[in-house]
C-alpha atoms as a PDB file:
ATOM      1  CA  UNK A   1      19.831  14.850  10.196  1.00  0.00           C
ATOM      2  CA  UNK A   2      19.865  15.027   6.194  1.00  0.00           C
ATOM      3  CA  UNK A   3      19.287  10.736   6.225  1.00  0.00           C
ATOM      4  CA  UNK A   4      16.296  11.724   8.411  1.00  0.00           C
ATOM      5  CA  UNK A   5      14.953  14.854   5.703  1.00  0.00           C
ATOM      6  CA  UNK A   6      15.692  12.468   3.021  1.00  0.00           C
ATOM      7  CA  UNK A   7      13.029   9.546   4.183  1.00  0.00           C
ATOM      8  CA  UNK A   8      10.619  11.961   6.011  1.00  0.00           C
ATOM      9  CA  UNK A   9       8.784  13.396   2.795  1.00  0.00           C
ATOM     10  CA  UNK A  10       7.836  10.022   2.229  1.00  0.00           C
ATOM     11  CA  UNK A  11       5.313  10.402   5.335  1.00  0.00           C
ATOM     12  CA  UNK A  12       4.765  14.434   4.011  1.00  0.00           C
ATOM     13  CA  UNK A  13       3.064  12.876   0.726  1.00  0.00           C
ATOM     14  CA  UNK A  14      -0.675  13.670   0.506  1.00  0.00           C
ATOM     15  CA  UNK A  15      -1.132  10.038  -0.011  1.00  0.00           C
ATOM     16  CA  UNK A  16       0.464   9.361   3.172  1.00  0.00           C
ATOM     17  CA  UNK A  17      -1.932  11.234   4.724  1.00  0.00           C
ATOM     18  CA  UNK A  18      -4.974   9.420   3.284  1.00  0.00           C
ATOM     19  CA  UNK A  19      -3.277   5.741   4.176  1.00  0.00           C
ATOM     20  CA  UNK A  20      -2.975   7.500   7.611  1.00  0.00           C
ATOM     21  CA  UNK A  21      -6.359   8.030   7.989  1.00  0.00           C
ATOM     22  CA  UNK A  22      -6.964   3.905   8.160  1.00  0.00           C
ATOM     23  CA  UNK A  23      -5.914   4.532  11.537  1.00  0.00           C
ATOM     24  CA  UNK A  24      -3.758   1.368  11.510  1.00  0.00           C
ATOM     25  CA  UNK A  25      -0.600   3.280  13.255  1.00  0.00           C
ATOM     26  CA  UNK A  26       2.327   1.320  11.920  1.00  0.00           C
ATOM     27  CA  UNK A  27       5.378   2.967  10.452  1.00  0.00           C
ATOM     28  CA  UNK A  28       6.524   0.762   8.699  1.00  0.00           C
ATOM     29  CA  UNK A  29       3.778  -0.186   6.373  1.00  0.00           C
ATOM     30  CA  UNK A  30       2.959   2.948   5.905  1.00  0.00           C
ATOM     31  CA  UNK A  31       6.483   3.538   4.493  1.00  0.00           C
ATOM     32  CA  UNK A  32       6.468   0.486   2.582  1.00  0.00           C
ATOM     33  CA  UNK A  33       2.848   1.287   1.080  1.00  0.00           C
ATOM     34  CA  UNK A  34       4.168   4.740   0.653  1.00  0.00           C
ATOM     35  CA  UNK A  35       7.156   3.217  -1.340  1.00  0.00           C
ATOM     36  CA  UNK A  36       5.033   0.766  -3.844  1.00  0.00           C
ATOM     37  CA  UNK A  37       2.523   3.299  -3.857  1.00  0.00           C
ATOM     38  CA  UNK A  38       5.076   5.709  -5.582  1.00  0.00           C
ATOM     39  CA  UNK A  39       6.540   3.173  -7.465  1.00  0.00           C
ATOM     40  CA  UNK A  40       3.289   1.997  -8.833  1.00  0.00           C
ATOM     41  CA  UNK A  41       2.921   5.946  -9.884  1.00  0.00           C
ATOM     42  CA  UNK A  42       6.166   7.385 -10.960  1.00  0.00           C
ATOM     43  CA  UNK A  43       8.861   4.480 -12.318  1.00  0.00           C
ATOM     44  CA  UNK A  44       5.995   1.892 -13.587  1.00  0.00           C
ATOM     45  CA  UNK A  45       3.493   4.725 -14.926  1.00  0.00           C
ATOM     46  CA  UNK A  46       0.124   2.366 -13.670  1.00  0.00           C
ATOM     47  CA  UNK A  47      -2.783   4.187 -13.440  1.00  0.00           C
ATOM     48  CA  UNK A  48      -5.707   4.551 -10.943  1.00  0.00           C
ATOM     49  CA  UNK A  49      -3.424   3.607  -7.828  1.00  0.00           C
ATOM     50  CA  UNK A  50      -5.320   3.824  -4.925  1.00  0.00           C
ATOM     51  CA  UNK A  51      -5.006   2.827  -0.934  1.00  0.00           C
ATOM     52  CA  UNK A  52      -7.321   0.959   0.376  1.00  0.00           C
ATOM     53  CA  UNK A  53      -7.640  -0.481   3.907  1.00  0.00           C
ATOM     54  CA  UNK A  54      -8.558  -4.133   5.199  1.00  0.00           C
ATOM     55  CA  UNK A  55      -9.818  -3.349   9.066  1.00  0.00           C
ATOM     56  CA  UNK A  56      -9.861  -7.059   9.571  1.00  0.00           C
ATOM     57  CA  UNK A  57      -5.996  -7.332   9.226  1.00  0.00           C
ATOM     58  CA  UNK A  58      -5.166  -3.839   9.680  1.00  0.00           C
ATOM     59  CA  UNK A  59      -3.345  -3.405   6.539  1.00  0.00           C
ATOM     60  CA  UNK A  60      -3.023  -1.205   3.719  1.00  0.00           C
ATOM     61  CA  UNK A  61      -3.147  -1.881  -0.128  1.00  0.00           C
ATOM     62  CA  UNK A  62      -3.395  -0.681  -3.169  1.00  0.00           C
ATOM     63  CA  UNK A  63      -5.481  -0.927  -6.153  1.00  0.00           C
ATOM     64  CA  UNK A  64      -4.345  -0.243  -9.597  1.00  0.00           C
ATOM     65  CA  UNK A  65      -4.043  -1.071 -13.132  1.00  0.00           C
ATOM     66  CA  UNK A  66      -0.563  -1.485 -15.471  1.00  0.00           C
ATOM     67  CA  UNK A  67      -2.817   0.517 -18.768  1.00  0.00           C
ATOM     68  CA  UNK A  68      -6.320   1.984 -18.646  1.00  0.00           C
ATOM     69  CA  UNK A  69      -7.516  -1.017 -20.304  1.00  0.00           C
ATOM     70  CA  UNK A  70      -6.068  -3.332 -18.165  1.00  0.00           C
ATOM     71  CA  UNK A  71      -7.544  -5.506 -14.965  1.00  0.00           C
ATOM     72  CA  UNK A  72      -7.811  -3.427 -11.891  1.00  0.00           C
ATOM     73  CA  UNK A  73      -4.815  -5.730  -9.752  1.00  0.00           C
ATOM     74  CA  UNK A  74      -4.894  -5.590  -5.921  1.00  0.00           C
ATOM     75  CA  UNK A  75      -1.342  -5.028  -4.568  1.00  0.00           C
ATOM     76  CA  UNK A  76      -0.226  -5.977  -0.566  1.00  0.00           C
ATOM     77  CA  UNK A  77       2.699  -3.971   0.287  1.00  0.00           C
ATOM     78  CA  UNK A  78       4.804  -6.026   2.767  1.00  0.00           C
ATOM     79  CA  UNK A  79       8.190  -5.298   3.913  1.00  0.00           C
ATOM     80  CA  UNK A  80      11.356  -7.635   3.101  1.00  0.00           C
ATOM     81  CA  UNK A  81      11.551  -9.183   6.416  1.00  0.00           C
ATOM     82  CA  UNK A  82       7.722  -9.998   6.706  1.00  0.00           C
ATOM     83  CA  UNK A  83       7.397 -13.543   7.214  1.00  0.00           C
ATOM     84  CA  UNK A  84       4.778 -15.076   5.004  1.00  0.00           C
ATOM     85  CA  UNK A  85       2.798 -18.065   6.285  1.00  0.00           C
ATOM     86  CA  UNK A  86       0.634 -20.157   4.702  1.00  0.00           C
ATOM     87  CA  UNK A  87      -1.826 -18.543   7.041  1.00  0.00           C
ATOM     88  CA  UNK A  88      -1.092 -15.083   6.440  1.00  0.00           C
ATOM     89  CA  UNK A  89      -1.540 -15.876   3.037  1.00  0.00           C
ATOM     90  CA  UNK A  90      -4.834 -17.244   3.747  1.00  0.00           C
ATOM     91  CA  UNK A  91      -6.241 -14.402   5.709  1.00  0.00           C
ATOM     92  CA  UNK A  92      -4.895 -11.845   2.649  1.00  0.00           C
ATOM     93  CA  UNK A  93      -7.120 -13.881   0.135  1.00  0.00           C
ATOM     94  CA  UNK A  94      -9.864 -13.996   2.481  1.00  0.00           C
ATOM     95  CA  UNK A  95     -10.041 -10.504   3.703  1.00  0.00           C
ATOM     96  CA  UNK A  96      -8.513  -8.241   0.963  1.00  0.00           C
ATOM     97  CA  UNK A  97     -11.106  -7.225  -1.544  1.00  0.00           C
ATOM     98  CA  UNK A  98     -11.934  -5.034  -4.572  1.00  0.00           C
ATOM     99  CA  UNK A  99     -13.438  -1.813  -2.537  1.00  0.00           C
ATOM    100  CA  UNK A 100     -17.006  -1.597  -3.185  1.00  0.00           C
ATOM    101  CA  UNK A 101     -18.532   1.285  -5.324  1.00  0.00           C
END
């Protein structure tokens, strides 16, 4: 169907392919990383935006910064209905780090 074309190159990005290859198989996060990750890139203009992967949670983020001179800021792409608990929140500052190298 053309709402079906319409979301689908989402998942056709090459960057979609690389969060892919986390091997976390969920969907929806990778849509919703997909989404930030593009909107990071194209309506924001950051720079360096990368996917990374936590294997502890199973999740995908990004990396970035607003301006080359800027902090590198780590982004966690959840979707609207995502409950966020105090432990989830926990486990996100305990497990998602800068990449190393």
């Amino acid at each position: 169907t053309s709402q079906e074309m319409s979301t689908d190159w989402i998942l056709d990005h090459p960057e979609a392919a690389k969060m892919s290859a986390f091997g976390y198989d969920n969907e929806i996060q990778l849509r919703v990383s997909m989404t930030t990750y593009l909107d990071l890139c194209e309506a924001k203009g950051w720079e360096e935006v990368h996917a990374c992967g936590c294997d502890k949670l199973g999740i995908i983020y990004l990396t970035a910064q607003e301006k080359s001179d800027s902090i590198v800021e780590l982004v966690v792409p959840v979707p609207l209905e995502y409950r966020l608990s105090m432990k989830i929140v926990s486990d996100l500052l305990t497990h998602v780090t800068f990449p190393v190298g």
